[in-house]
Each structure stands twice: as structure tokens, then as C-alpha cells.
Protein backbone atom coordinates (compact mmCIF):
# COMPACT_ATOMS: atom_id res chain seq x y z
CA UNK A 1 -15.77 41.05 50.30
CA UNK A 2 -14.46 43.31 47.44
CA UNK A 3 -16.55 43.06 44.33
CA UNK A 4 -13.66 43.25 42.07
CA UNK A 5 -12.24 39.93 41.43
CA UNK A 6 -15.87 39.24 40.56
CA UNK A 7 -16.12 42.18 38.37
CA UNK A 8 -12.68 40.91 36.93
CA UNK A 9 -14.21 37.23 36.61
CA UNK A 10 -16.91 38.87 34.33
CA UNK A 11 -14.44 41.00 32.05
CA UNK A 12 -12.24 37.43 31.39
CA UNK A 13 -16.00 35.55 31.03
CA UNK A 14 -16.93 38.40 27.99
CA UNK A 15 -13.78 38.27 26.41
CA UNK A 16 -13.85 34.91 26.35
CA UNK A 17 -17.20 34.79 24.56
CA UNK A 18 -16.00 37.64 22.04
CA UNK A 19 -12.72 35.43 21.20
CA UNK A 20 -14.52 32.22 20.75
CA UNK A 21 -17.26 34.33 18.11
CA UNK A 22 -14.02 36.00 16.41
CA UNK A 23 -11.77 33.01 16.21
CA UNK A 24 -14.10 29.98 15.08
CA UNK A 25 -13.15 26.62 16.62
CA UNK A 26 -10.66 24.36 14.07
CA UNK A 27 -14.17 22.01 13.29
CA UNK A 28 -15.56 25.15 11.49
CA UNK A 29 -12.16 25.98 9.64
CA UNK A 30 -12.56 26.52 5.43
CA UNK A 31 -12.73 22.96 3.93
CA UNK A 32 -12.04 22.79 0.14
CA UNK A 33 -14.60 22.21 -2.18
CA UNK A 34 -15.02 18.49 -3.62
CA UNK A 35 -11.79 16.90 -5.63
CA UNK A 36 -10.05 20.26 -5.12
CA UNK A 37 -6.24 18.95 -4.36
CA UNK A 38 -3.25 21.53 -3.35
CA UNK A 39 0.19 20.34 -3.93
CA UNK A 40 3.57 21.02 -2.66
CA UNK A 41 6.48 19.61 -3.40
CA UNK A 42 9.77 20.80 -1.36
CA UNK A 43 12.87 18.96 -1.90
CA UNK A 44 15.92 19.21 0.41
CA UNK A 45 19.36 17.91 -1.02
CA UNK A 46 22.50 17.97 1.81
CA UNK A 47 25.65 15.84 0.64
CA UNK A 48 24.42 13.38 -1.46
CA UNK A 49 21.47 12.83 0.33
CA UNK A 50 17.76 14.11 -1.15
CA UNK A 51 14.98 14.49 0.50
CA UNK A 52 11.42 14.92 -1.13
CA UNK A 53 8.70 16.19 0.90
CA UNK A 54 5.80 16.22 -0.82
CA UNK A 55 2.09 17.62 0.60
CA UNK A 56 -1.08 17.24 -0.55
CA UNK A 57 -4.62 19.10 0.82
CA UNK A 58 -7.61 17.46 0.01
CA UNK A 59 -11.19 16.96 1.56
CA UNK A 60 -12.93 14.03 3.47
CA UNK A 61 -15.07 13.36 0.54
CA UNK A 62 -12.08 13.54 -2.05
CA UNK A 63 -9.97 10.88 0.33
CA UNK A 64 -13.18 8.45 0.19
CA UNK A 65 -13.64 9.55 -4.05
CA UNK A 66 -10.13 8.22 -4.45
CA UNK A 67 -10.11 5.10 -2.62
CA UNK A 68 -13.08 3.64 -4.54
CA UNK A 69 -11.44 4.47 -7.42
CA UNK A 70 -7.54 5.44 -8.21
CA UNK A 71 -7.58 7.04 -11.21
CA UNK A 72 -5.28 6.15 -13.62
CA UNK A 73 -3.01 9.50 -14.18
CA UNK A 74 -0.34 7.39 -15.45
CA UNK A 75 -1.73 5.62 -18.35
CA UNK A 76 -2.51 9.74 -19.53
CA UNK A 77 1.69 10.48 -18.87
CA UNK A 78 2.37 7.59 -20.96
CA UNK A 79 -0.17 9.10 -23.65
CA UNK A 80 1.18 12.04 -23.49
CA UNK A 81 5.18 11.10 -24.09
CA UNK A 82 4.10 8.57 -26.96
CA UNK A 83 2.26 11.36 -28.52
CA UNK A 84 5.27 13.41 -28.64
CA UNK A 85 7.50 11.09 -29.91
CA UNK A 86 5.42 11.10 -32.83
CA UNK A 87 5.50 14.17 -33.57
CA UNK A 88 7.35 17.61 -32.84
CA UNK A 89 6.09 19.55 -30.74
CA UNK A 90 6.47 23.25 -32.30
CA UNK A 91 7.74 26.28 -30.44
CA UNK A 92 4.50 28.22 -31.12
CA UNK A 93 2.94 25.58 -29.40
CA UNK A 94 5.11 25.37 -26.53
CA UNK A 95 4.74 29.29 -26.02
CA UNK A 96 1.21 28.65 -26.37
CA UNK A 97 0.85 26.07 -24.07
CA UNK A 98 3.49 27.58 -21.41
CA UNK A 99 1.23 31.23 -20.97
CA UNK A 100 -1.86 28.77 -19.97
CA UNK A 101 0.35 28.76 -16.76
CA UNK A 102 0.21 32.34 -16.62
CA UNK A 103 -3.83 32.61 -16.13
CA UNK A 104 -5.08 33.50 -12.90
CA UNK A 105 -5.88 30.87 -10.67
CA UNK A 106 -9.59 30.20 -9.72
CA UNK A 107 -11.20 28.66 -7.26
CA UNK A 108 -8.13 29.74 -4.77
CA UNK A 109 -8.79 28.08 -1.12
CA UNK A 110 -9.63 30.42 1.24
CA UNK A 111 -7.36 30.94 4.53
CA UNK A 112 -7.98 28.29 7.00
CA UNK A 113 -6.56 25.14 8.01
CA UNK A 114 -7.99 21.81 6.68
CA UNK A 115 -9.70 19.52 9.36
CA UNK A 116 -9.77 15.79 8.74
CA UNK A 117 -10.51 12.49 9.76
CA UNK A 118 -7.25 11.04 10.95
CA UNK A 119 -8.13 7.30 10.62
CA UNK A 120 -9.77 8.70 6.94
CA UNK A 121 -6.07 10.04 6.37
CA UNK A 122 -4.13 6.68 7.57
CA UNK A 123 -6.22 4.51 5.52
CA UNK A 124 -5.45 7.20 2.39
CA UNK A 125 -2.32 6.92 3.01
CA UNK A 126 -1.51 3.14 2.92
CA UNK A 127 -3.44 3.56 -0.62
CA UNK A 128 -1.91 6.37 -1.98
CA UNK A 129 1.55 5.99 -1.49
CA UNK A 130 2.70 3.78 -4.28
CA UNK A 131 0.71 5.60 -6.78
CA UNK A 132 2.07 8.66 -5.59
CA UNK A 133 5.67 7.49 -5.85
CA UNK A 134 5.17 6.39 -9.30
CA UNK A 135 4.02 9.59 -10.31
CA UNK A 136 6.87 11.81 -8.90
CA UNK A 137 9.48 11.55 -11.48
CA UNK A 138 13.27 12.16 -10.79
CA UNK A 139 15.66 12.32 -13.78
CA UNK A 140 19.07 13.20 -12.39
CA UNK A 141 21.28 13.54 -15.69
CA UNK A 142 19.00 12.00 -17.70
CA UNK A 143 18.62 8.69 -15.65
CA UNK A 144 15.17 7.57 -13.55
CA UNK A 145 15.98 7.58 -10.19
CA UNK A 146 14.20 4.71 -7.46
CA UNK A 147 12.18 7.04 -4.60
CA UNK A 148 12.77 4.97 -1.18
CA UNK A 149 9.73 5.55 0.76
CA UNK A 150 10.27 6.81 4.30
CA UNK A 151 6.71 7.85 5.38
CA UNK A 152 3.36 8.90 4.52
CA UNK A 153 1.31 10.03 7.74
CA UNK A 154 -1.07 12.57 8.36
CA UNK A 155 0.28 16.68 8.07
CA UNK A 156 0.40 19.29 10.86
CA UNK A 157 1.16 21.94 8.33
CA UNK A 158 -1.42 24.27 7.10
CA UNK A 159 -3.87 23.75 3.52
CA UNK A 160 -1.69 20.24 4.30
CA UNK A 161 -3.85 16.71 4.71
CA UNK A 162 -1.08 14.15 4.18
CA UNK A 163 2.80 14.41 3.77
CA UNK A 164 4.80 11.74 2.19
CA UNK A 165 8.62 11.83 2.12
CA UNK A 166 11.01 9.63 -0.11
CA UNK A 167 14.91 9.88 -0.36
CA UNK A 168 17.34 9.03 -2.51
CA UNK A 169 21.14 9.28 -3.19
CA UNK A 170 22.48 11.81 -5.98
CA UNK A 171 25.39 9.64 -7.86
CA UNK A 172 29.09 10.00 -7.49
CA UNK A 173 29.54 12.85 -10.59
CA UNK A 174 30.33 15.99 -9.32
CA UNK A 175 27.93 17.66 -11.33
CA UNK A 176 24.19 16.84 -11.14
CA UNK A 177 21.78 17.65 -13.68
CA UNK A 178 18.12 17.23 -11.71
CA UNK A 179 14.47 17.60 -12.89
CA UNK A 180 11.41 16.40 -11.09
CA UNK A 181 7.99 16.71 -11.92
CA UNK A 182 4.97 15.49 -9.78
CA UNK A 183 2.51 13.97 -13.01
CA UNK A 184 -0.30 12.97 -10.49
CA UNK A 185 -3.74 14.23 -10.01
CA UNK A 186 -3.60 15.21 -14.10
CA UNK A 187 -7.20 15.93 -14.35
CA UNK A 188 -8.16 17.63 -10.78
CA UNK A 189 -8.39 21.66 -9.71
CA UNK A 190 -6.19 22.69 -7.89
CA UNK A 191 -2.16 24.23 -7.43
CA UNK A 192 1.56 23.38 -7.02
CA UNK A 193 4.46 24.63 -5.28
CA UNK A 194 8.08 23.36 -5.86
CA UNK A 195 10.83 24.28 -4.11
CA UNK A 196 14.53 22.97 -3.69
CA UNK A 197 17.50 23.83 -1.14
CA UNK A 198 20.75 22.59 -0.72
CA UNK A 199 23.22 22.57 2.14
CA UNK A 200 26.53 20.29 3.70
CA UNK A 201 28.60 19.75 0.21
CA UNK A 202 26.00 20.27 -2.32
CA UNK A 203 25.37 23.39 -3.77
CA UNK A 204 22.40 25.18 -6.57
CA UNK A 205 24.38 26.11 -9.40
CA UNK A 206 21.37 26.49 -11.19
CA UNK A 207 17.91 26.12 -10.36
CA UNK A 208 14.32 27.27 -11.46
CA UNK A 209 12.42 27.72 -7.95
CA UNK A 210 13.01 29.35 -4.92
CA UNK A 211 14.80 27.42 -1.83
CA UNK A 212 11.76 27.25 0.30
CA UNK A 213 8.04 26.75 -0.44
CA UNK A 214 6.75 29.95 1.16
CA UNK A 215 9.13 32.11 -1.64
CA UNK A 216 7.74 29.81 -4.23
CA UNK A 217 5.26 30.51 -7.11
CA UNK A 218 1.93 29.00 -7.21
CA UNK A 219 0.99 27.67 -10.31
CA UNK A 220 -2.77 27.08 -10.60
CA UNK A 221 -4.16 24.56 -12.66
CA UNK A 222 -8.19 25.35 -12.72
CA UNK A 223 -7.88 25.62 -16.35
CA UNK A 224 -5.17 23.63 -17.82
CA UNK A 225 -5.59 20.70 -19.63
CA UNK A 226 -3.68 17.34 -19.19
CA UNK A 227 -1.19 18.29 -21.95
CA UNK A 228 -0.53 21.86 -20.40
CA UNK A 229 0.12 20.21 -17.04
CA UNK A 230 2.76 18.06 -18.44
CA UNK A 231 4.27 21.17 -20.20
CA UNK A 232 4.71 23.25 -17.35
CA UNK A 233 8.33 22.25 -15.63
CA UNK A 234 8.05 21.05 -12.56
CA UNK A 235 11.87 21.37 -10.88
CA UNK A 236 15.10 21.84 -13.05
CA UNK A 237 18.13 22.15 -11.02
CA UNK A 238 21.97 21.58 -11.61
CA UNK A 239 23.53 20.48 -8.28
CA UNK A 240 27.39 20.32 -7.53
CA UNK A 241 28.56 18.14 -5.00
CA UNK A 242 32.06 18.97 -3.56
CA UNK A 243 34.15 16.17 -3.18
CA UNK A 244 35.10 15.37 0.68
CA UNK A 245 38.47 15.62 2.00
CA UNK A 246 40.34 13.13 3.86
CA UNK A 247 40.09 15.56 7.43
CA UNK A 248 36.13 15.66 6.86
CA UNK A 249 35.74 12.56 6.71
């Protein structure tokens, strides 16, 4: 008998052994550190139809922090508005505020893909998901728009623990004037991504972030207090929808 299909047997067994050393198993992937959340926020508009997909990465031991205790981000956006309609807010002050953003980020995750517990996730979810829709805010020319929940359920996508999508339908003007701003997790490290595509009859006319979330800047938020935060612009968009002929229809 020929020794080499054992001698090939051997070469496959060391390789094997070298890959498993170089590529660490998914159980030993980079975790972020405690109450560290990274956000993205990617909204898809075709027709009249918009879609908001909205990610969030987070740690076992952040999930279980925030279903003891919710904390109330909220009651700080109310703050913050009733604040400012007591006084003006200066332009010095805005500039000020606005080159916070600017600082680089710290405590940036490391590469790696987040493992979690997937009943941990589902039971995160079911909590999370009304809090989160109240604190994704959709003006669309100047009027609060109603986020229908279609799903929150754990994420295959990567630095990605849960993924909750909403939709909604732009009104019947041909013009739409749209800004959206995620005003949750005010007071925790981490970053944010927005992004914002059209397609069908809709089209950007105008818009302040880049149609997909890998071309999108990261805006870290380490150092930034609650009041920066809710400076920095989340989406601002002006979408026209062209009307539909008769033969399209």
C-alpha cells in the first residue's frame, strides 16, 4: 500500500490544526465591553413606501443591564426640547457643540463578530421594541409620523445583536421634507451610522448621508454629552415622489 494518501491525510490533519489556531472559533470572537451599544440606522424609501432598519450591537451583560432597568432616555429628549424653547440657542454654541462630533472616537470595537445568547436576544427584544420605536423620531414636513412595527429578531449581520424594522407611508405631496433622528441610548458609549436610499418613484433630491451604511460616516459618541447627542443631525433628506401614470398602474 502506497504511503501517500496517508502522508496526504497528515498534510490536511496539520493544516487543519494551523487554521483552527489562526481563525479562532465564533465563541472566542471580540465581545464589546459592558453598556458599549453600536447603532445603525439604514432607511430604504421605494414609492411611497419607507422602510427603517435599524441595528443595534450590544453585550450579554448590557441585554440583562437593560431589562432590569429601561432607562428613561425620553424623559432627557423632552428636557432637552423644553430647555430650548426657553431659550435661544446661539450659533457659537451650535458650532461649539457640532465640532464635539468631530473628536475621535474611543473605545472603537475591535473586528469581530458579536456572539450572543439567542433566547437572551428574543426576550430583549419583546422589551425593547416599544421603547425603541418611541425613540426613533420621523418628521416628514414637519409632521410626527406613526412607525408600524414589522419585526424585531435577532441579527445575522456583523457588530449587529438585534435588528428591528418599522415602515411607514410618505404622504401624497410630491415633495417630502424628511428628518429622523434615533434619541435612544442618550447616555451610553458607543456610535451611529445613518444611511438612506431611494428607488421605484421616489427620488434624493437632497440628502445628508450616503445611500448605504458601509459609505456612511461613523459618528462616535464616547465623549458627547446628552445635549451634543441631540445636536448632532441624525437624517435630513428631501424626497420627491413622481406621480404614477395611468399605464403604470
Amino acid at each position: 500500500m502506497s504511503h501517500l494518501p496517508r502522508l496526504n491525510l497528515q498534510i490536511i490533519a496539520t493544516w487543519l490544526t494551523f487554521a483552527a489556531f489562526m481563525w479562532p472559533s465564533k465563541a472566542a470572537a471580540h465581545q464589546f465591553e459592558d453598556g458599549y451599544i453600536e447603532r445603525a440606522v439604514a432607511v430604504r424609501i421605494r414609492d411611497r413606501d419607507v422602510r427603517i432598519e435599524y441595528s443595534i450591537g450590544l453585550n450579554d451583560a448590557t441585554i440583562k443591564k437593560f431589562i432590569e432597568h429601561w432607562p428613561n432616555d425620553q424623559k432627557l429628549y423632552q428636557q432637552f426640547h423644553d430647555e430650548l424653547s426657553k431659550k435661544t440657542v446661539s450659533s457659537a454654541t451650535h458650532k461649539e457643540e457640532n465640532a464635539a462630533t468631530a473628536e475621535t472616537p474611543i473605545n472603537l470595537p475591535e473586528e469581530g463578530s458579536l456572539v450572543n445568547e439567542i433566547q437572551l436576544i428574543r426576550a430583549f427584544a419583546k422589551l425593547a421594541a416599544p421603547h425603541l420605536t418611541d425613540g426613533v423620531r420621523v418628521l416628514v414636513n414637519e409632521k410626527p409620523m406613526v412607525l408600524k412595527l414589522v419585526s424585531a429578531e435577532p441579527s445575522s449581520k456583523h457588530h449587529a445583536t438585534l435588528e428591528t424594522i418599522w415602515r411607514f407611508q410618505l404622504p401624497t405631496d410630491s415633495m417630502a421634507k424628511m428628518s429622523i433622528q434615533d434619541t435612544n441610548f442618550l447616555k451610553q458609549p458607543g456610535g451611529i451610522k445613518y444611511s438612506l436610499k431611494t428607488s421605484g418613484t421616489s427620488m434624493t433630491i437632497q440628502s445628508n448621508v450616503a445611500p448605504i451604511l458601509v459609505r456612511s460616516t461613523r459618528t462616535g459618541l464616547d465623549s458627547l454629552s446628552v445635549t451634543q447627542r441631540l445636536l448632532v443631525p441624525g437624517i435630513e433628506a428631501k424626497i420627491r415622489v413622481l406621480p404614477v401614470t395611468k399605464a403604470e398602474r
